[in-house]
N, C-alpha and C. Protein backbone atom coordinates (compact mmCIF):
# COMPACT_ATOMS: atom_id res chain seq x y z
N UNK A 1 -48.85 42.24 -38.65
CA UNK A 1 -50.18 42.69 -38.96
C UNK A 1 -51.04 41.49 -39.35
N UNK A 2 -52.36 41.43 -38.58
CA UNK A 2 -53.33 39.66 -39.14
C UNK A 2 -54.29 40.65 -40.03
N UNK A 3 -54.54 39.91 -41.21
CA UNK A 3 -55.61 40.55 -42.03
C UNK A 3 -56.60 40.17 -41.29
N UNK A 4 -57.61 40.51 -42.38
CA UNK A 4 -59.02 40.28 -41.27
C UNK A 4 -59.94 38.83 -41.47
N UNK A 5 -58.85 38.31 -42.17
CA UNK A 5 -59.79 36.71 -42.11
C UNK A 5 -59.02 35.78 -41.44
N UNK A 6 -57.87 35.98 -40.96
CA UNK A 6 -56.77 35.93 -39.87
C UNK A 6 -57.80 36.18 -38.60
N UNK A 7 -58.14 36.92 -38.28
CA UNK A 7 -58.34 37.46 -37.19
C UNK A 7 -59.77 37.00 -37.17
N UNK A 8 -60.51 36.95 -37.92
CA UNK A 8 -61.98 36.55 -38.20
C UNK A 8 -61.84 34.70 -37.50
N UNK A 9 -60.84 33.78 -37.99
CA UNK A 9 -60.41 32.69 -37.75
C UNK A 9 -60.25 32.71 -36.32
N UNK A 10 -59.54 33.69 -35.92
CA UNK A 10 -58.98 33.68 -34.44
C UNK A 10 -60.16 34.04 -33.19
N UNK A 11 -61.01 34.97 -33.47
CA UNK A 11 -62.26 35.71 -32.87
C UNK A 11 -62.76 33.81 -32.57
N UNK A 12 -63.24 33.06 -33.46
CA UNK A 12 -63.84 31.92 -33.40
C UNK A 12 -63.17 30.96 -32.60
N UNK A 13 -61.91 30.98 -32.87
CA UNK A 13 -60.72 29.96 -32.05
C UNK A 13 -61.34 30.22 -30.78
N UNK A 14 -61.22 31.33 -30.56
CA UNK A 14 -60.74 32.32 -28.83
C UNK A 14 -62.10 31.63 -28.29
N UNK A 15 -63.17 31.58 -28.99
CA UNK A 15 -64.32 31.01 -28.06
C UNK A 15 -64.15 29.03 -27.55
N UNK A 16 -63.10 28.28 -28.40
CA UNK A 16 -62.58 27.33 -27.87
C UNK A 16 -61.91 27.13 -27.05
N UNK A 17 -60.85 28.34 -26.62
CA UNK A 17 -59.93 28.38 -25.75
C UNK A 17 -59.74 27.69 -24.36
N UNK A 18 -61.29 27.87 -23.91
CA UNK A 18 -61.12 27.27 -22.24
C UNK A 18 -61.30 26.10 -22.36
N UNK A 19 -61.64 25.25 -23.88
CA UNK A 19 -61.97 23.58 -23.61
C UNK A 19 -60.48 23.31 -23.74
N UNK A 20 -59.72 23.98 -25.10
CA UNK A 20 -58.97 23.33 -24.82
C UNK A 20 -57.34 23.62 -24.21
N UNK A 21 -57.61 24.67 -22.89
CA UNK A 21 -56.63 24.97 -22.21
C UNK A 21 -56.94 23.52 -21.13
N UNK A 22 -58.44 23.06 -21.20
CA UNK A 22 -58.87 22.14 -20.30
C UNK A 22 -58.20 20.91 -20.59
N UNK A 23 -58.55 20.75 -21.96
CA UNK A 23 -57.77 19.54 -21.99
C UNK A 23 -55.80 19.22 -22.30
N UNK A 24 -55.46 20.16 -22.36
CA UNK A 24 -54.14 20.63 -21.79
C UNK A 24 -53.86 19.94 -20.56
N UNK A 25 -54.51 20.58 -19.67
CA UNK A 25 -54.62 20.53 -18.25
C UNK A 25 -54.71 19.04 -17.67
N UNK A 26 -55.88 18.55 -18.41
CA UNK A 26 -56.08 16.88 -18.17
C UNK A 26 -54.97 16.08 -18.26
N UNK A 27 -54.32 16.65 -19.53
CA UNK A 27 -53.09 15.62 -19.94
C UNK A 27 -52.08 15.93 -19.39
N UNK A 28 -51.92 17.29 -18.86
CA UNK A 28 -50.52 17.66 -17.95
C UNK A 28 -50.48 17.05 -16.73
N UNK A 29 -52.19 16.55 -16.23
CA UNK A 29 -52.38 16.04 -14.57
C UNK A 29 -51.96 14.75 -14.76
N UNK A 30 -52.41 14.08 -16.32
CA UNK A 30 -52.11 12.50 -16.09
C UNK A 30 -50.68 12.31 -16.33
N UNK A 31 -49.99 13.29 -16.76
CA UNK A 31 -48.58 13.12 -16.85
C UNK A 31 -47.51 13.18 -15.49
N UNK A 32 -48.11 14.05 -14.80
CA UNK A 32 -47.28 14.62 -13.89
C UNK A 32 -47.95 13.33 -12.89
N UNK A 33 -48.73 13.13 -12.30
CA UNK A 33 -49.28 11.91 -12.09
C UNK A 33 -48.72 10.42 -12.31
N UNK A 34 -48.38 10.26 -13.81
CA UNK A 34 -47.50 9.05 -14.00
C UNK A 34 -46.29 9.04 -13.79
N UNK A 35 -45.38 10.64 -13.74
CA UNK A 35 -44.20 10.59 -13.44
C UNK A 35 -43.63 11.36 -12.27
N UNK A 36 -44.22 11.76 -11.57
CA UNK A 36 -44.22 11.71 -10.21
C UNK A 36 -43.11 11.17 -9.76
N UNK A 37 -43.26 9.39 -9.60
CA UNK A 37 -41.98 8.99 -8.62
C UNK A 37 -41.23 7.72 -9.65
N UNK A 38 -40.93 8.43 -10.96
CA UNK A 38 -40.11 7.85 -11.53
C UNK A 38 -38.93 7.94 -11.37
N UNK A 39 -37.58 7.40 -11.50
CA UNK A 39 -36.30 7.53 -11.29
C UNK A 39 -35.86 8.59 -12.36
N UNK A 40 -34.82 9.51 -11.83
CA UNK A 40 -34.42 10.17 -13.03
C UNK A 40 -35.34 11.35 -13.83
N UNK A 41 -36.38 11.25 -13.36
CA UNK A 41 -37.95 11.75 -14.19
C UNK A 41 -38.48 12.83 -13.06
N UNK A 42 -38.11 14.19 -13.56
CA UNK A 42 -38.97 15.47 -12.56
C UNK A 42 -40.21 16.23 -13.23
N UNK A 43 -41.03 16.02 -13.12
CA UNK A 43 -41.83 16.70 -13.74
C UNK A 43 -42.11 18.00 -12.75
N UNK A 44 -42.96 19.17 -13.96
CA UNK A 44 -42.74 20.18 -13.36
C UNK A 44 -44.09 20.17 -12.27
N UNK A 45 -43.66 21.75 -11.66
CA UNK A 45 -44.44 21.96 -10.25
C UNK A 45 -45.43 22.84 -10.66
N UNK A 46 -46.76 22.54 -9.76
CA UNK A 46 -47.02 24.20 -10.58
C UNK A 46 -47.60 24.84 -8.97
N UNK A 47 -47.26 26.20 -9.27
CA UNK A 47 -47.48 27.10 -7.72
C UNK A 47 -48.74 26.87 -7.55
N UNK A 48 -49.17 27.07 -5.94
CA UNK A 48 -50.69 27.09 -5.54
C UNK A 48 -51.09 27.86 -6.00
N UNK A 49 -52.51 27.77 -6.19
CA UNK A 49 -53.46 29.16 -6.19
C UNK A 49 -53.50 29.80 -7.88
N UNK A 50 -52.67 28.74 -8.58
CA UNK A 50 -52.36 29.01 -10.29
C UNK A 50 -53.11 27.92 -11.33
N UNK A 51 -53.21 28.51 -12.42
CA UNK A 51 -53.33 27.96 -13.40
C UNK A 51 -52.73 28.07 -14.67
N UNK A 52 -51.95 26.98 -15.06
CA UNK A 52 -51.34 26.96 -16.12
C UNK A 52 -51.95 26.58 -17.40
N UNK A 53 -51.26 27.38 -18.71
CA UNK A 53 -52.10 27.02 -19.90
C UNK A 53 -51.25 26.09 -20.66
N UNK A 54 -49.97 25.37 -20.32
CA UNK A 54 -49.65 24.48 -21.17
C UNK A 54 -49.20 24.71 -22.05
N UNK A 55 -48.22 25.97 -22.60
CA UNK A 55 -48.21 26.09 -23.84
C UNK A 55 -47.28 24.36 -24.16
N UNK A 56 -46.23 24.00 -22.88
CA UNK A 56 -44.90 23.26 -23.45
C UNK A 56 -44.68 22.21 -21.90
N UNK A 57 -44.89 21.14 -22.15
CA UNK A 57 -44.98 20.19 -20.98
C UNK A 57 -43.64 20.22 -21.15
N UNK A 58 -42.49 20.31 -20.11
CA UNK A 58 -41.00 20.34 -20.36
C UNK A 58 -40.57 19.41 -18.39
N UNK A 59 -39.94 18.05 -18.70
CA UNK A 59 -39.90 17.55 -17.81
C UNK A 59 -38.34 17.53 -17.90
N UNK A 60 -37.44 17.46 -16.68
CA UNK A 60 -36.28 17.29 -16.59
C UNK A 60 -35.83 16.08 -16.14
N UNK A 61 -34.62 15.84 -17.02
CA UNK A 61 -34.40 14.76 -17.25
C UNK A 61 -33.12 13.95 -16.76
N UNK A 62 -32.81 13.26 -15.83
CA UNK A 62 -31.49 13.32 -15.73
C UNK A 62 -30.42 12.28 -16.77
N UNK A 63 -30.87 11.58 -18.06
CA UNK A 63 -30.39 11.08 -18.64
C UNK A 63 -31.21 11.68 -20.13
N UNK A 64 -31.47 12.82 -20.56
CA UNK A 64 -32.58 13.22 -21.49
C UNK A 64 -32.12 12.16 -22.98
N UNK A 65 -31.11 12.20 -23.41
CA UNK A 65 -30.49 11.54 -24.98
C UNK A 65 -31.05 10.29 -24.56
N UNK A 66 -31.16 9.38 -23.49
CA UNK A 66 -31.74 8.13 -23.39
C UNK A 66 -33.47 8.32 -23.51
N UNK A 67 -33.51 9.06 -22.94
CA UNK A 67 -35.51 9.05 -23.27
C UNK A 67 -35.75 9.45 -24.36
N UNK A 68 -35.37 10.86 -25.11
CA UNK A 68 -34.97 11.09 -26.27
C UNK A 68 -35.00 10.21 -27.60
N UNK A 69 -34.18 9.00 -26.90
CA UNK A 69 -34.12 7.96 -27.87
C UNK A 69 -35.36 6.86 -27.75
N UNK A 70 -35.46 6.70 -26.90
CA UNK A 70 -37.16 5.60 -26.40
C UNK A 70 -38.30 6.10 -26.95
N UNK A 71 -38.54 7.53 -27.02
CA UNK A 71 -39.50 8.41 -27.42
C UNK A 71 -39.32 8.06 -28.95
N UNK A 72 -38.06 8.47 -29.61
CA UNK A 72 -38.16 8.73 -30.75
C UNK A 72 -38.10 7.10 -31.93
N UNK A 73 -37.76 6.19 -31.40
CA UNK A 73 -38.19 5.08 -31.62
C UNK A 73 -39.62 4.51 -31.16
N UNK A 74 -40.72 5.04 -30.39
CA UNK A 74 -41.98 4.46 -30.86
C UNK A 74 -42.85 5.43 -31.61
N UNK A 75 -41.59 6.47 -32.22
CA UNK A 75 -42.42 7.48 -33.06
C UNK A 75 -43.64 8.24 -31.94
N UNK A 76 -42.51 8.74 -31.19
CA UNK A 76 -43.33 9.85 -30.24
C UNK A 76 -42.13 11.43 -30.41
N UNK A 77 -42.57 12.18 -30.65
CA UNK A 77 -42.04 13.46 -30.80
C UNK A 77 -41.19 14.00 -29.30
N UNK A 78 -40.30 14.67 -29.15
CA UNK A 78 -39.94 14.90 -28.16
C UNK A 78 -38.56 16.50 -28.39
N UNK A 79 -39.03 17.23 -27.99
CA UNK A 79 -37.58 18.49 -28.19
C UNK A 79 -37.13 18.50 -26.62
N UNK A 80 -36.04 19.21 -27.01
CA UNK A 80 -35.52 20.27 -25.61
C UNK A 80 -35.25 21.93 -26.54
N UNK A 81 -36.45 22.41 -25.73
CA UNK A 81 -36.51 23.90 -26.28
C UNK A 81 -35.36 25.17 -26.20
N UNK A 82 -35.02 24.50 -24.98
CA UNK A 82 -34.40 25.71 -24.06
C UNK A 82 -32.30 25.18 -23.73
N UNK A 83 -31.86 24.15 -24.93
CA UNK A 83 -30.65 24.18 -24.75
C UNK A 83 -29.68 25.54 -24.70
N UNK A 84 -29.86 26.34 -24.81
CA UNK A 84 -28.44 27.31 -24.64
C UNK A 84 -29.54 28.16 -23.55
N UNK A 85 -29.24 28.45 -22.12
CA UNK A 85 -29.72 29.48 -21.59
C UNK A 85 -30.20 30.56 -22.09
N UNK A 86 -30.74 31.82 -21.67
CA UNK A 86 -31.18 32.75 -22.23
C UNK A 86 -29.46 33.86 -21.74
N UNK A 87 -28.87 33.83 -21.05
CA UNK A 87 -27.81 34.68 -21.11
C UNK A 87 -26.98 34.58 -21.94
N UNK A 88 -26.73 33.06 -22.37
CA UNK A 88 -25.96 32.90 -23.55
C UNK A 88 -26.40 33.20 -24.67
N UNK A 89 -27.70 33.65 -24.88
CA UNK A 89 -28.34 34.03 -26.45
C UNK A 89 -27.34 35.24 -27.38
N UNK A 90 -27.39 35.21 -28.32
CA UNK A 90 -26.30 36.03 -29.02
C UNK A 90 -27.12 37.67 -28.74
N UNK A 91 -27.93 37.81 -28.45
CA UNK A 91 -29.05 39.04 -28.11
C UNK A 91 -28.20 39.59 -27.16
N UNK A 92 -27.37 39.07 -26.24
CA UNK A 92 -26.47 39.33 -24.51
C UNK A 92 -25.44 39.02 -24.89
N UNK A 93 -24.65 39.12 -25.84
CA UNK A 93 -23.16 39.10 -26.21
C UNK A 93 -22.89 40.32 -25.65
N UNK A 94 -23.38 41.40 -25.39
CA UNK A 94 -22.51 43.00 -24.49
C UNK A 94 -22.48 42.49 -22.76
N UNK A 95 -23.76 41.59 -22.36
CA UNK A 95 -24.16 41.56 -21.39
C UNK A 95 -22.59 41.30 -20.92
N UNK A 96 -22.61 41.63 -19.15
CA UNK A 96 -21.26 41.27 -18.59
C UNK A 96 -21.64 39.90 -18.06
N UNK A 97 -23.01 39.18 -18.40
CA UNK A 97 -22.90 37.56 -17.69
C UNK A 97 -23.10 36.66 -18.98
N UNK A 98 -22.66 37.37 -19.77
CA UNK A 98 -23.09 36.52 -21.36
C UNK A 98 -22.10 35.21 -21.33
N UNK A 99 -20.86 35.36 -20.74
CA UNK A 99 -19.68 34.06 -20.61
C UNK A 99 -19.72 34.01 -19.25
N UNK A 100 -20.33 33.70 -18.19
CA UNK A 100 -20.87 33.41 -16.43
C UNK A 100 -21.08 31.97 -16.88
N UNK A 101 -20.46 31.74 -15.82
CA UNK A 101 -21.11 30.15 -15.68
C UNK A 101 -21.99 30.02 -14.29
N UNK A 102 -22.84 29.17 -14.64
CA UNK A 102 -23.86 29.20 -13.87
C UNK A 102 -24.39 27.60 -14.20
N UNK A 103 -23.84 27.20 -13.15
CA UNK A 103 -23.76 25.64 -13.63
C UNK A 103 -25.02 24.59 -13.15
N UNK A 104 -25.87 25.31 -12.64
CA UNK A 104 -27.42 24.93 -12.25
C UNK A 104 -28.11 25.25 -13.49
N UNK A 105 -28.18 26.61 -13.95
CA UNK A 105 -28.93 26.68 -15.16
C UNK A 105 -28.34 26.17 -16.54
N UNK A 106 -27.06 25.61 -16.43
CA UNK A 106 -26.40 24.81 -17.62
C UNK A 106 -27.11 23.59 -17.46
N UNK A 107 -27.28 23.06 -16.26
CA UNK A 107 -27.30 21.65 -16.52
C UNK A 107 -28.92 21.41 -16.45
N UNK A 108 -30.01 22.28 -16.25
CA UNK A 108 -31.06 22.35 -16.56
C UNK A 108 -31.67 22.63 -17.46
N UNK A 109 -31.00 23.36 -18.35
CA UNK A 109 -31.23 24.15 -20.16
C UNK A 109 -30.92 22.58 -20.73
N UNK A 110 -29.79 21.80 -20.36
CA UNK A 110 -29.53 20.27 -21.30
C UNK A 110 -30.34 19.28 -20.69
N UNK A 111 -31.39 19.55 -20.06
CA UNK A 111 -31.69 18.35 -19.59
C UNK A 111 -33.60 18.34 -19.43
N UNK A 112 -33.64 19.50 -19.70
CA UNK A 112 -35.28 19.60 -20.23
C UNK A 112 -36.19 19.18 -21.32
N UNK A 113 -37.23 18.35 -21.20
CA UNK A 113 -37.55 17.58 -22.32
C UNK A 113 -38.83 18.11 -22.51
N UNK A 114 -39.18 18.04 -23.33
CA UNK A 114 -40.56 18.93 -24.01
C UNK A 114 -41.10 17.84 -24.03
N UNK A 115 -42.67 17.33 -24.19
CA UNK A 115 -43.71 15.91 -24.22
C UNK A 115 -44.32 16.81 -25.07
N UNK A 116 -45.27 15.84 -25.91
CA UNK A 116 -46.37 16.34 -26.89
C UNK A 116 -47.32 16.75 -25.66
N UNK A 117 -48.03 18.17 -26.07
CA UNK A 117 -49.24 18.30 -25.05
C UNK A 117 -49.71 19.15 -26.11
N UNK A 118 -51.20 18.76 -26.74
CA UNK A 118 -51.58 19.89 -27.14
C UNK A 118 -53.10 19.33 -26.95
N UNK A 119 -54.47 20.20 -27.45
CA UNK A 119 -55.91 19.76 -27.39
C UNK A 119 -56.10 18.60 -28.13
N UNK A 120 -55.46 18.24 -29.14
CA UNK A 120 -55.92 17.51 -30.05
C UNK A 120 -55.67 15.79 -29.59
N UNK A 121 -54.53 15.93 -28.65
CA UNK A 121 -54.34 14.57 -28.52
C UNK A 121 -55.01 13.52 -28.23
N UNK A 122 -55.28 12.39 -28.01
CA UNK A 122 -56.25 11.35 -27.77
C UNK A 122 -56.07 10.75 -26.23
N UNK A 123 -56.91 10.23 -25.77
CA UNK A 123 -56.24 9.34 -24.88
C UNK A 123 -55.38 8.47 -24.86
N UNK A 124 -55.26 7.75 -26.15
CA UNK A 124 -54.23 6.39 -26.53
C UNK A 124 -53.24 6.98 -26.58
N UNK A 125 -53.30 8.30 -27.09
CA UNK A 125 -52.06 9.08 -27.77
C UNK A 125 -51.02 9.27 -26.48
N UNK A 126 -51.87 10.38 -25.40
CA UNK A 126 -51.18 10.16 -23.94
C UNK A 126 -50.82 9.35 -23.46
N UNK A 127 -51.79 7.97 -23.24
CA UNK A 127 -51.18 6.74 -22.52
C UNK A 127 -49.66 6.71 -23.20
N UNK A 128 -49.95 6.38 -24.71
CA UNK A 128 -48.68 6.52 -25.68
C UNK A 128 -47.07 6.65 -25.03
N UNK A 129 -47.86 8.46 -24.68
CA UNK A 129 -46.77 9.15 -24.66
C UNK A 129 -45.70 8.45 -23.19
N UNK A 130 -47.21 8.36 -21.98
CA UNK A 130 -46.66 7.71 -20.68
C UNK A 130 -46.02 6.62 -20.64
N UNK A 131 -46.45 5.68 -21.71
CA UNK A 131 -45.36 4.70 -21.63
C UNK A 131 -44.53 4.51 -21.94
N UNK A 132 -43.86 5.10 -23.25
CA UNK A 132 -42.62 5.58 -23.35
C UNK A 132 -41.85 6.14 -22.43
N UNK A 133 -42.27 7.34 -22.15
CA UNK A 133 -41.46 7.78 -20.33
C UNK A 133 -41.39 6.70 -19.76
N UNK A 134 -42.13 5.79 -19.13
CA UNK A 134 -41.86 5.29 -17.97
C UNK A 134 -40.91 3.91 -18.31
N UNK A 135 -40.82 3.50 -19.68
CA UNK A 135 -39.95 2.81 -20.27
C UNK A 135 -38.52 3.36 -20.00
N UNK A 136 -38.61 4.59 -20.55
CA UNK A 136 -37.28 5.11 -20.93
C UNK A 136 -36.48 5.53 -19.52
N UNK A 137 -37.47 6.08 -18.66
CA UNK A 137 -36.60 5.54 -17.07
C UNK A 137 -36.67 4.20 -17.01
N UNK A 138 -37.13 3.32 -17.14
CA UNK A 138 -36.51 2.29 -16.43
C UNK A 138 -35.35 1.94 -16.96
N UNK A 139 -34.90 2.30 -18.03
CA UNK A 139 -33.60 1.73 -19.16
C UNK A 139 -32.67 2.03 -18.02
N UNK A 140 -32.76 3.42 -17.48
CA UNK A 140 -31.76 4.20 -16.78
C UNK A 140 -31.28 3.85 -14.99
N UNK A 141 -32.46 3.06 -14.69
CA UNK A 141 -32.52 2.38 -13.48
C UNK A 141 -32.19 0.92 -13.64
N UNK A 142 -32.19 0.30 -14.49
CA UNK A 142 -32.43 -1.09 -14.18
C UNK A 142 -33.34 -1.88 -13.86
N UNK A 143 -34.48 -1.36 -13.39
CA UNK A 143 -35.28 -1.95 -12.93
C UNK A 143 -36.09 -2.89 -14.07
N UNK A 144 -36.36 -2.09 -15.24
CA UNK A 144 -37.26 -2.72 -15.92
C UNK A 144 -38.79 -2.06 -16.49
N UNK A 145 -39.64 -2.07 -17.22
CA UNK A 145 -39.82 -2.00 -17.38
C UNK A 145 -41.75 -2.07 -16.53
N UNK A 146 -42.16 -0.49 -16.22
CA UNK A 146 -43.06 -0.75 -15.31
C UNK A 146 -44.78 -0.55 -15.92
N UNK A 147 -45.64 -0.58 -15.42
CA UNK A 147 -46.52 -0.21 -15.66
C UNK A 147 -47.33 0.99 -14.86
N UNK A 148 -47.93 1.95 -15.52
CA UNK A 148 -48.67 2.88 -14.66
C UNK A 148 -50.26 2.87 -14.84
């Protein structure tokens, strides 16, 4: 239940909404953009003809504990939301696929990385965030250390 100064707060929010689903959007393009054709680094897709609101920039990772760690040493935030599948949730312990292995969605639940995306962020803040990624693949390639 929202009282009504809850909701009085929210009525006002809701008229911000489309700037900053916008700028969501900006920072999801310059992301997906910088990591595009990184090694190791998938960022997500989004269907034609859609628009996404960003709640959770979640890129997959094929070494995630190494970016994980690059991120979290220049003091950039970073989760994986979605480690235990949703069949394994204790909610589907009756389910008959609650112990299924399903070894595509195992190894995609451990390997999804959440990025800061929200309205508030800055530009420096994003660049920030991009260069860390593109650091933290190169650890994993060898290559070195690139610029975008």
């Amino acid at each position: 239940r929202m009282s009504e100064v809850t909701a009085a707060i929210g009525r006002v929010q809701l008229q911000r909404l489309e700037g900053w689903l916008e700028r969501r959007r900006a920072t999801a393009k310059l992301y997906t953009q910088a990591f595009s054709n990184l090694p190791g680094i998938h960022p997500p897709k989004i269907r034609t003809n859609t628009q996404h609101a960003w709640h959770q920039y979640c890129i997959l990772v094929d070494e995630p504990e190494a970016l994980r760690a690059t991120l979290d040493e220049r003091g950039i935030d970073s989760r994986i939301y979605y480690s235990q599948p949703c069949h394994r949730q204790s909610v589907y312990t009756s389910h008959p696929q609650h112990h299924a292995t399903f070894p595509i969605t195992d190894s995609v639940a451990s390997r999804l990385v959440a990025l800061p995306i929200h309205h508030q962020l800055t530009t420096s803040e994003v660049q920030r965030v991009i260069e860390a990624v593109v650091s933290g693949s190169s650890i994993s390639d060898g290559i070195g250390k690139r610029t975008v």
